[in-house]
C-alpha atoms as a PDB file:
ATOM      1  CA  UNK A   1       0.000   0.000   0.000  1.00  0.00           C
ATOM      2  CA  UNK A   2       0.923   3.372  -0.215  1.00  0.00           C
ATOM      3  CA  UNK A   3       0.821   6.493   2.742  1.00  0.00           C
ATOM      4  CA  UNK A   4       2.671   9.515   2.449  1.00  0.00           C
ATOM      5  CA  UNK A   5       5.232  10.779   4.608  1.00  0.00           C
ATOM      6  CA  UNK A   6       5.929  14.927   4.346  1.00  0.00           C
ATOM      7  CA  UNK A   7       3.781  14.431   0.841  1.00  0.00           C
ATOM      8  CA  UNK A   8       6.264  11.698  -0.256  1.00  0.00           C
ATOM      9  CA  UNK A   9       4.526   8.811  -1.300  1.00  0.00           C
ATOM     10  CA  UNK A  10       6.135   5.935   0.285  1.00  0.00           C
ATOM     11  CA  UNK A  11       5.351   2.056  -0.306  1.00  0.00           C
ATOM     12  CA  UNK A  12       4.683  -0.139   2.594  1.00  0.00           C
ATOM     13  CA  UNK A  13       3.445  -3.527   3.416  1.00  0.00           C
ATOM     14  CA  UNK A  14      -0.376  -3.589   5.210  1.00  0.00           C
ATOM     15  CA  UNK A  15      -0.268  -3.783   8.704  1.00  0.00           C
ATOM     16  CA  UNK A  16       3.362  -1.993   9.217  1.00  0.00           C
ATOM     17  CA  UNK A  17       3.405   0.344  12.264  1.00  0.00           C
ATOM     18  CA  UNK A  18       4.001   4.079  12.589  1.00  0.00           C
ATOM     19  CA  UNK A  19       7.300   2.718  14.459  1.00  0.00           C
ATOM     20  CA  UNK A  20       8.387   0.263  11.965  1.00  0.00           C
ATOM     21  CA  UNK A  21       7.400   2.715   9.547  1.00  0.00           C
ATOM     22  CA  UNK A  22      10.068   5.473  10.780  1.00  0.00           C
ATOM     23  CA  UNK A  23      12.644   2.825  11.823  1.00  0.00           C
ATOM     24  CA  UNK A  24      12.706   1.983   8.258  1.00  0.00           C
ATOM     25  CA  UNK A  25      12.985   5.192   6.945  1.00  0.00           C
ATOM     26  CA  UNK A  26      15.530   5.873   9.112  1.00  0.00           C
ATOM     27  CA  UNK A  27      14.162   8.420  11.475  1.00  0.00           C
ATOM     28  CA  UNK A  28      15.144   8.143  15.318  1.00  0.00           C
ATOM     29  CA  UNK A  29      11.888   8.758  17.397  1.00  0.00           C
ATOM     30  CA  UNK A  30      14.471  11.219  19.786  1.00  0.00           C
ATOM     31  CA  UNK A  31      13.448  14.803  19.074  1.00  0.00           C
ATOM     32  CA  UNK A  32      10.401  13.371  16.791  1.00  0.00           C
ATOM     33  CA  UNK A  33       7.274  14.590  16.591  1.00  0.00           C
ATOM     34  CA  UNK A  34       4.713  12.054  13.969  1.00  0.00           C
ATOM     35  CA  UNK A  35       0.921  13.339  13.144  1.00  0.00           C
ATOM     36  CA  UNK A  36      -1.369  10.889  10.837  1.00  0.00           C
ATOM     37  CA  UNK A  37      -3.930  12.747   8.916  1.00  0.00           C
ATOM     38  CA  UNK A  38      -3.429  15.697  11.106  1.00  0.00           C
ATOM     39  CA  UNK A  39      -3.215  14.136  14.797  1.00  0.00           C
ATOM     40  CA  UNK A  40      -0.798  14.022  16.547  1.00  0.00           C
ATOM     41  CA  UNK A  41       0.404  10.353  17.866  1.00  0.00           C
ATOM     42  CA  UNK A  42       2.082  10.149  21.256  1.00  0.00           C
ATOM     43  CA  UNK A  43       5.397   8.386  20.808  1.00  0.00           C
ATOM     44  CA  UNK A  44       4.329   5.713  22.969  1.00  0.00           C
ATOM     45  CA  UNK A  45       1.665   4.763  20.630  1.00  0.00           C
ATOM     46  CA  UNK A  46       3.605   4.989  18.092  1.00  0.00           C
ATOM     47  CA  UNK A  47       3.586   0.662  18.015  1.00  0.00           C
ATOM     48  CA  UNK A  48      -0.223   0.555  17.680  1.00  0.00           C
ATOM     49  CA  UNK A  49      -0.602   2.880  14.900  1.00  0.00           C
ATOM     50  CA  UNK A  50      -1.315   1.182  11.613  1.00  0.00           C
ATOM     51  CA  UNK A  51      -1.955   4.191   8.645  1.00  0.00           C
ATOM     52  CA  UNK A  52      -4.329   3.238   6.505  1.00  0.00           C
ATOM     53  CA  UNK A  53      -3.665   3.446   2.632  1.00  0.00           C
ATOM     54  CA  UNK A  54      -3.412   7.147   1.712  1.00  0.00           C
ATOM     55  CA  UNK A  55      -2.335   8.248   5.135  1.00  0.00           C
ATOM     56  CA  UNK A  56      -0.467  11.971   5.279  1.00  0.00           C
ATOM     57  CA  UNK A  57       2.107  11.260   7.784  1.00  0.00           C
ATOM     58  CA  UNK A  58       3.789  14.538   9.047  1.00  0.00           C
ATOM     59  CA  UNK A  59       7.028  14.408  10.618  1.00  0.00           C
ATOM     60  CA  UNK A  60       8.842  17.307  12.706  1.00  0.00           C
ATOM     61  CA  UNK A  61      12.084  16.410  13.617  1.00  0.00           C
ATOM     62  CA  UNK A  62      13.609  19.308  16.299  1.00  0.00           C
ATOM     63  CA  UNK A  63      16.466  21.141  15.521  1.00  0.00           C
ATOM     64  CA  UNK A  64      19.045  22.842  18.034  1.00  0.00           C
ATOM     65  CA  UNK A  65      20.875  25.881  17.022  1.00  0.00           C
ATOM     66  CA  UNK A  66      19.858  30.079  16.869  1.00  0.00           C
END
């Protein structure tokens, strides 16, 4: 199936996690924030979070520096 992370479209197999999702992407949940379809999902639920086909994930990754 197919979601879309930061309007990428990205292929993944049904029933893959937010988590595994981002783990395979290569994006460390430290200093991570993840919405699906404009919610926000607390990192610890990050496991039980399947997107469904279509899904706009959003991910804000914080940055240190001025």
């Amino acid at each position: 199936m197919e979601v879309f992370v930061n309007r990428k479209p990205v292929a993944v197999e049904s029933g893959t996690s937010l988590a595994e999702l981002l783990d395979r992407l290569g994006i460390a949940p430290d200093g991570t924030a993840a919405a699906v379809d404009n919610k926000v999902v607390p990192r610890d639920m990050w496991r039980q979070t399947i997107p469904a086909e279509g899904a706009k994930i959003t991910v804000i990754r914080a940055v240190c520096g001025g």
